[in-house]
Protein backbone atom coordinates (compact mmCIF):
# COMPACT_ATOMS: atom_id res chain seq x y z
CA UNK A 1 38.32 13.75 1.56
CA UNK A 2 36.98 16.57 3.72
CA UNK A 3 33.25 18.01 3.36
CA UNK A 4 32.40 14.45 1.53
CA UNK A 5 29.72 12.68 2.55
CA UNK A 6 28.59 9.19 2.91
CA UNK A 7 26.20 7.82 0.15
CA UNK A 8 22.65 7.42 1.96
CA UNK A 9 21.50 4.01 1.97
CA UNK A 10 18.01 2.78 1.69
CA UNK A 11 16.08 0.08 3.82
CA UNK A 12 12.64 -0.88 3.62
CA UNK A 13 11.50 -2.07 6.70
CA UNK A 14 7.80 -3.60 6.93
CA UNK A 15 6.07 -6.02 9.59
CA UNK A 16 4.72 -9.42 8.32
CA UNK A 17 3.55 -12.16 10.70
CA UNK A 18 3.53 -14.91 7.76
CA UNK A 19 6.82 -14.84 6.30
CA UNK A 20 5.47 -16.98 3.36
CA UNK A 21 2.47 -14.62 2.08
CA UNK A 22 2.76 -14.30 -1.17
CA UNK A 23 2.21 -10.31 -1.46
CA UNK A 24 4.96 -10.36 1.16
CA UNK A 25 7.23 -12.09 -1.47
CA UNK A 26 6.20 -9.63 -3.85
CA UNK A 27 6.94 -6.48 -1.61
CA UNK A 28 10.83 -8.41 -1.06
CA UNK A 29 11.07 -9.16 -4.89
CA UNK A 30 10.23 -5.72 -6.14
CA UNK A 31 12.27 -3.95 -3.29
CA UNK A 32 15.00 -5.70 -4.34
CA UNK A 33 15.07 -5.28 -7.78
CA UNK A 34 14.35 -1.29 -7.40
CA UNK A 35 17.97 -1.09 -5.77
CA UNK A 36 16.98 -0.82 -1.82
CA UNK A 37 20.20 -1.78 0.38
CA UNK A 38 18.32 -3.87 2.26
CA UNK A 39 14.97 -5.09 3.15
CA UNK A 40 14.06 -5.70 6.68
CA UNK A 41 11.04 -7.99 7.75
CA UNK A 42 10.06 -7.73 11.36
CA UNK A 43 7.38 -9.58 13.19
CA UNK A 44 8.05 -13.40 11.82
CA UNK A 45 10.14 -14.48 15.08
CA UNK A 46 9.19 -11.77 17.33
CA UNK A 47 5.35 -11.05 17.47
CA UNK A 48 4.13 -9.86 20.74
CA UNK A 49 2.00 -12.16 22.76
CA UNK A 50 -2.17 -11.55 23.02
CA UNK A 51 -4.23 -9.37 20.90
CA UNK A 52 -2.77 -8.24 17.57
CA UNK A 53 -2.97 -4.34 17.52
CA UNK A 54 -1.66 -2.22 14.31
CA UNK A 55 0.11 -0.23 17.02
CA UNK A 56 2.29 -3.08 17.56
CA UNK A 57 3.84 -2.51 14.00
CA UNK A 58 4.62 0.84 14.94
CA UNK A 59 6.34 -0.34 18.22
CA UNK A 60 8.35 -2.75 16.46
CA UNK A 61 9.54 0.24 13.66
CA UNK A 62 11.04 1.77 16.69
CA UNK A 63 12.40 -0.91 18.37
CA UNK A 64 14.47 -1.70 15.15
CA UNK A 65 15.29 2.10 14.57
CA UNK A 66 17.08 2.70 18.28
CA UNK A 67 18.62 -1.29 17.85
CA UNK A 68 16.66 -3.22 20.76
CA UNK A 69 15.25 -6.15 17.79
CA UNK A 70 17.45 -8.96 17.94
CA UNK A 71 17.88 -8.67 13.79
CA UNK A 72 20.87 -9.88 11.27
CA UNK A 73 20.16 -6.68 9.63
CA UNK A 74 22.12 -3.46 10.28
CA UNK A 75 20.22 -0.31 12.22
CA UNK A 76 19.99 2.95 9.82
CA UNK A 77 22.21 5.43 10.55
CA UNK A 78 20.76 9.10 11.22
CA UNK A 79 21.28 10.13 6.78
CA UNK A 80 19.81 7.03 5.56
CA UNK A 81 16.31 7.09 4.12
CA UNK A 82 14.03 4.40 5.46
CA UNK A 83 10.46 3.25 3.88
CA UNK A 84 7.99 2.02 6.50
CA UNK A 85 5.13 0.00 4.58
CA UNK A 86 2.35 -2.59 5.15
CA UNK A 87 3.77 -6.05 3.92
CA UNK A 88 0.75 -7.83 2.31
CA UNK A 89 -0.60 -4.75 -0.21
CA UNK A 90 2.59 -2.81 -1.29
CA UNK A 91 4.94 -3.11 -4.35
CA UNK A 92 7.61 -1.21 -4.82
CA UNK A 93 7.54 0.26 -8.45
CA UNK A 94 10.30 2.64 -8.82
CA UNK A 95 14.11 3.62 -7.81
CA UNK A 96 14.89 3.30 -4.34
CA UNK A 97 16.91 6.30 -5.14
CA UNK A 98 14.39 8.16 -6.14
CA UNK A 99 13.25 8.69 -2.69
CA UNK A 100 16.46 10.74 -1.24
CA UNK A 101 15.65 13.25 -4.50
CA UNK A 102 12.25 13.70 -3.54
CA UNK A 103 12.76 14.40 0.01
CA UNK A 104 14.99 17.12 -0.91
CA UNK A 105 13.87 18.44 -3.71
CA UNK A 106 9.79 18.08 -3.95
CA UNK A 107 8.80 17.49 -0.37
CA UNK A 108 11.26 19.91 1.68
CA UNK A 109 10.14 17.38 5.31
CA UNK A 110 12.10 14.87 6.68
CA UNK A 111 9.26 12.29 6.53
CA UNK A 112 6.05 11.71 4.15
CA UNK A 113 3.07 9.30 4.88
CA UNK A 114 0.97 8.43 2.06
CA UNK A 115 -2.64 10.83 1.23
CA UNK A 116 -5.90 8.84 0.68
CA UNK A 117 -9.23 10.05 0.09
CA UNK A 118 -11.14 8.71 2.76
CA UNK A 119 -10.50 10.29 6.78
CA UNK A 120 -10.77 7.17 8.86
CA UNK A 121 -12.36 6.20 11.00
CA UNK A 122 -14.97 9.00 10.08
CA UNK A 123 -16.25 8.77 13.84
CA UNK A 124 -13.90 8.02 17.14
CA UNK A 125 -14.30 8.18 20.79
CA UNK A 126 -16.84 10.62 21.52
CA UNK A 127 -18.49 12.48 19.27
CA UNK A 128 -14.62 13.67 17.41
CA UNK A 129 -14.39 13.51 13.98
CA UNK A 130 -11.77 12.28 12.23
CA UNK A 131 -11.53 14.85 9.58
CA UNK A 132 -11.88 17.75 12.13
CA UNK A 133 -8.40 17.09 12.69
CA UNK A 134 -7.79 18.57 9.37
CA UNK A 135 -9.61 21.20 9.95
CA UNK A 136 -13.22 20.36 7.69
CA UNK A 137 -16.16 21.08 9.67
CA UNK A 138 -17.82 18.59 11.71
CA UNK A 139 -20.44 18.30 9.37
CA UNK A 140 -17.93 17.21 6.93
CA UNK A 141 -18.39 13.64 5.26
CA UNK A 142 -14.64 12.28 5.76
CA UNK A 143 -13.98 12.32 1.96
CA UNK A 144 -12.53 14.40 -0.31
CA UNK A 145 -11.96 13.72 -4.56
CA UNK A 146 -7.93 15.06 -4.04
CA UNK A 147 -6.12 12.65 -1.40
CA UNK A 148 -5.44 14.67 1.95
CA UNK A 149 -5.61 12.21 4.14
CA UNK A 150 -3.18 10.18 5.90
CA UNK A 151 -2.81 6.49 5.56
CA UNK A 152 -0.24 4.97 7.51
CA UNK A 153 0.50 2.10 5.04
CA UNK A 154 3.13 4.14 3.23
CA UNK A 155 5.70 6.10 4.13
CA UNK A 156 9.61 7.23 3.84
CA UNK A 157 12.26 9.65 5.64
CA UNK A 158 15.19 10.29 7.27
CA UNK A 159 16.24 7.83 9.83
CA UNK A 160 17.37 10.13 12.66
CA UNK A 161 13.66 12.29 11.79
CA UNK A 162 11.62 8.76 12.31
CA UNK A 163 14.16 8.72 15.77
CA UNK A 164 12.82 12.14 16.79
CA UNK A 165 9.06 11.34 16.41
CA UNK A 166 8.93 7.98 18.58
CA UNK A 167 11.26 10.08 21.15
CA UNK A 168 8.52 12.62 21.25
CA UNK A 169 5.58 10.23 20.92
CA UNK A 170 6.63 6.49 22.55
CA UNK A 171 4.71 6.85 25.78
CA UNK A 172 1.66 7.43 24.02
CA UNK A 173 1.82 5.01 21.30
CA UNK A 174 2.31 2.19 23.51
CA UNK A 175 -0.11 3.51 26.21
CA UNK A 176 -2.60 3.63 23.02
CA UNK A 177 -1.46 0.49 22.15
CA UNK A 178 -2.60 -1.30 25.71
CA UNK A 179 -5.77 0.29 26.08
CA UNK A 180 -9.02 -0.55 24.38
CA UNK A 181 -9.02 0.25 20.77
CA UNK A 182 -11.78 0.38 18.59
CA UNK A 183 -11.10 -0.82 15.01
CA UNK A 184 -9.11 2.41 13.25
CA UNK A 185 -8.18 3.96 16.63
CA UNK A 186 -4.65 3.48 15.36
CA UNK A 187 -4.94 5.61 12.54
CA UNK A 188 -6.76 8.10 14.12
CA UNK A 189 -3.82 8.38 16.74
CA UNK A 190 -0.94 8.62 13.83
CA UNK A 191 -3.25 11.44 12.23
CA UNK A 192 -2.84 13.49 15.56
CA UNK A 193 0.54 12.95 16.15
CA UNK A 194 2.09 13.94 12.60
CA UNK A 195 -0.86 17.04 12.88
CA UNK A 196 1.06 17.99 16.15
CA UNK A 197 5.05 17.76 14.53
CA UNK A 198 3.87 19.54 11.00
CA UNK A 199 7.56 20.43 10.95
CA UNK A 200 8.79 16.58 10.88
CA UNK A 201 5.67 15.08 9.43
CA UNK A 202 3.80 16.17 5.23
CA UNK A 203 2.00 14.04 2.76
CA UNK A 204 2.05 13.08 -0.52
CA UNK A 205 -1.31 14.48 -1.18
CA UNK A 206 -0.03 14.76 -5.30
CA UNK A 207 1.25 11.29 -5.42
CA UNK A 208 4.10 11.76 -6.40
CA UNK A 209 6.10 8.42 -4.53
CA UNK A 210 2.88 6.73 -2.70
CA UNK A 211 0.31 5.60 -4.37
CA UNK A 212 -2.72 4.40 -2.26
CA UNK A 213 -4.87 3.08 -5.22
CA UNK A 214 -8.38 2.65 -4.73
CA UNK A 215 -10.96 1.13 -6.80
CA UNK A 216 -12.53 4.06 -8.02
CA UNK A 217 -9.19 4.81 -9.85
CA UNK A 218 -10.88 2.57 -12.28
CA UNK A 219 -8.61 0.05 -14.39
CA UNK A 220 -6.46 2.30 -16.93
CA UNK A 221 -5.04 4.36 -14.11
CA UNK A 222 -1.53 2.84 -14.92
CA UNK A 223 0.58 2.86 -17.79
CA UNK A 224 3.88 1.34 -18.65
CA UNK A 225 6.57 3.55 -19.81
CA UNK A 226 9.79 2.45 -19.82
CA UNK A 227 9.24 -0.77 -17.80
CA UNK A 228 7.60 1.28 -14.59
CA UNK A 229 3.72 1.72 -14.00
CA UNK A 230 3.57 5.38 -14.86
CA UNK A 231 -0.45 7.42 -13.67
CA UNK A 232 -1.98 8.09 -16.47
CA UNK A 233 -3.47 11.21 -15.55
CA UNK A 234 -0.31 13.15 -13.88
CA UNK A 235 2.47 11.34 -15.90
CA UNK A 236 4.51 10.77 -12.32
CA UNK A 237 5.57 7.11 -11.74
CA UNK A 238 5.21 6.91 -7.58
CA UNK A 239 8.09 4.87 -6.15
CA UNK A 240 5.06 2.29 -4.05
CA UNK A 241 1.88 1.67 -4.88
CA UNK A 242 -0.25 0.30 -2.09
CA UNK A 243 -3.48 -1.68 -2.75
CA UNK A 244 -5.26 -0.93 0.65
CA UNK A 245 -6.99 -4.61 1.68
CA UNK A 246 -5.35 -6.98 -0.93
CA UNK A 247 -4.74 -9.29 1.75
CA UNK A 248 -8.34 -9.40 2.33
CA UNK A 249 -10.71 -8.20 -0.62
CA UNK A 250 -11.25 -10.35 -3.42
CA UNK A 251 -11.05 -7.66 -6.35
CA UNK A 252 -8.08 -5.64 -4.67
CA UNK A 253 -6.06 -8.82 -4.42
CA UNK A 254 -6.72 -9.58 -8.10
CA UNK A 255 -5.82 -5.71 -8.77
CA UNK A 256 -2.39 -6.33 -7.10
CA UNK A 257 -1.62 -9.87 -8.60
CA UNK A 258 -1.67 -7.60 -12.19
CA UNK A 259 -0.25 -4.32 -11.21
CA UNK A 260 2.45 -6.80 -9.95
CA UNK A 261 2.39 -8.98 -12.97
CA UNK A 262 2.32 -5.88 -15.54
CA UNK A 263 5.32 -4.48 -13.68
CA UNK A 264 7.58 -7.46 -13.43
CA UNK A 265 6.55 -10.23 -15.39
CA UNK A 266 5.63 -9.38 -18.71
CA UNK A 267 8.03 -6.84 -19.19
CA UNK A 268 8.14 -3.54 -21.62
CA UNK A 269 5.59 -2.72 -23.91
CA UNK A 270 3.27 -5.70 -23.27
CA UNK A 271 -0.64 -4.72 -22.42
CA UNK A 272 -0.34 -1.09 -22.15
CA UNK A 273 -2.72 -0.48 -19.44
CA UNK A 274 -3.19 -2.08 -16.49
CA UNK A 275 -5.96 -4.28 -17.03
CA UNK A 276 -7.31 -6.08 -13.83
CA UNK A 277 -10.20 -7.44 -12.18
CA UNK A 278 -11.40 -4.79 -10.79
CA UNK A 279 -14.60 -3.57 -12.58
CA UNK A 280 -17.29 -6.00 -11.11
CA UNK A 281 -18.53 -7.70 -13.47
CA UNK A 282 -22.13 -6.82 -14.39
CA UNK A 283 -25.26 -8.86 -13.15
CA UNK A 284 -26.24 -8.67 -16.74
CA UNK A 285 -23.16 -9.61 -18.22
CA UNK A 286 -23.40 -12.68 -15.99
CA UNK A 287 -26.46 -13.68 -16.59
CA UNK A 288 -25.80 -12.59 -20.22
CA UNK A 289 -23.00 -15.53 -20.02
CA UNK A 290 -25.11 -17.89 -18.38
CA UNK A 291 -27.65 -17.92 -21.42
CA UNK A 292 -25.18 -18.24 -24.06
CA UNK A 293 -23.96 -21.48 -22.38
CA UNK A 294 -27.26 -22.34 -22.05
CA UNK A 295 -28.06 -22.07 -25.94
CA UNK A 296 -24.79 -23.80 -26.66
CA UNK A 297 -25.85 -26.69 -24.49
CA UNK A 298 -29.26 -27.30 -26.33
CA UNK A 299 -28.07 -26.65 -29.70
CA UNK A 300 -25.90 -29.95 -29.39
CA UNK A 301 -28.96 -31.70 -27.95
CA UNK A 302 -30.88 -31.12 -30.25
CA UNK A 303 -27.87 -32.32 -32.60
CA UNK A 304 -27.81 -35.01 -30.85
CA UNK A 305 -31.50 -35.89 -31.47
CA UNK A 306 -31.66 -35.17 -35.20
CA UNK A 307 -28.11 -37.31 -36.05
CA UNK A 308 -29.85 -40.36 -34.30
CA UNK A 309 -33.36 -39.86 -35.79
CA UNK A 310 -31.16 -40.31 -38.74
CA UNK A 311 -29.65 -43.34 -38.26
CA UNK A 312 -32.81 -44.84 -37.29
CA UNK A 313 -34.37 -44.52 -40.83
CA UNK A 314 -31.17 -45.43 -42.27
């Protein structure tokens, strides 16, 4: 029929060296069962050689956008809405669907990284600051309460959009990518590049699909309502929620096994806030703990004692 138009489809698309890591499993599962058209994992087969940089994850993204990954799976086309996310601390927790709607509607940009509160790293090469590039002063700490700055774990757009960026910014990527990088260099370079496209490139500085959660969101950030995790304190249910290390810190990864759990496992209605391991435990409470066993122990002792004191007289 003429002026109709193709239904957008929706890929996921995320770099994992261990295909069999469990949050990578999780990332698949809930991207699945939130309705994306398919879910691409680069990286397993083809890893580059040397040094792992985070660069590299943006090289391969590109690669598989313009068709040059050897890959079963089929390359967007230009319409199509594509998620880019880290594989080992995202879940998926809404509609695929929801992300075309957003783009159009809420965002008005053809692509959307994820906001966090912390600029890093807060120092580069130099004396540059990282939040400088958003224009706080220099004597600015690199943290701010409202999310407004990038994180490159998260994002989502327009195919032919994420096309037009590595056009404009390949060289440099993968001369970045070769040289000697510093640990956050990476994410300093994808804050300078969407700063210099502000016309391809926003953030979700509201939340409103990506979710970087952080500790100090404390542990009744999340609600369920109507079998999504919904934020408490706006009422928006983001479409990812990224726990930003739980690959590699203890409490985040036990924040993510239960957002994950809350979400998918236990189903409507059950536990209505998140509860998770993520308030540390006190010292006192611990200790606290330790005493009580302590009492238990010598109360049966002492049980013990008196019980065969009595059958000695007897």
């Amino acid at each position: 029929m003429a002026g109709s138009t193709q239904p957008r489809k929706t890929f996921l698309v995320t770099v994992a060296t261990d295909p069999n890591h469990p949050h990578l499993e999780r990332l698949v599962y809930s991207a699945k069962k939130n309705g994306f058209d398919d879910v691409v994992v680069l990286g397993t087969a083809d890893k580059p050689s040397g040094e792992w940089r985070n660069l590299f994850k943006m090289m391969m993204f590109d690669d598989f956008l313009h068709g040059k990954l050897p890959t079963k799976h089929t390359v967007p086309k230009d319409g199509d809405v594509v998620s880019f996310v880290d594989g080992y601390d995202v879940m998926v927790n809404a509609a695929a669907s929801n992300l075309d709607t957003l783009l159009t509607s809420q965002f008005h940009l053809p692509i959307i990284y994820g906001a966090t509160v912390t600029c890093s790293p807060e120092v580069v090469a130099g004396n540059v600051r990282c939040c400088t590039l958003y224009g706080f002063p220099d004597s600015h700490g690199g943290r701010e309460l409202k999310p407004s700055f990038l994180n490159g774990g998260l994002s989502f757009g327009y195919a032919s959009a994420y096309r037009k960026f590595f056009s404009r910014f390949r060289d440099e990527i993968r001369r970045t990518a070769q040289g000697d990088m510093r640990r956050g260099q990476e994410q300093f370079l994808l804050h300078s590049l969407a700063n210099r496209v502000p016309e391809l490139v926003g953030l979700d500085t509201d939340r409103l699909a990506l979710y970087n959660w952080k500790v100090a969101d404390g542990i009744d950030v999340f609600e369920i309502e109507d079998g999504n995790l919904v934020d408490s304190r706006t009422g928006k249910t983001p479409v990812f929620i990224h726990v930003t290390g739980a690959d590699r810190h203890k409490r985040k990864k036990a924040a993510f096994r239960q957002m994950f759990k809350q979400r998918f496992e236990q189903g409507k209605g059950r536990d209505k806030t998140v509860r998770t391991a993520l308030s540390q435990r006190s010292k006192g409470s611990s200790v606290s703990s330790l005493g009580t066993i302590v009492l238990l122990v010598s109360s049966v002792v002492l049980l013990v004692i008196v019980v065969a004191a009595l059958l000695n007289n007897s």
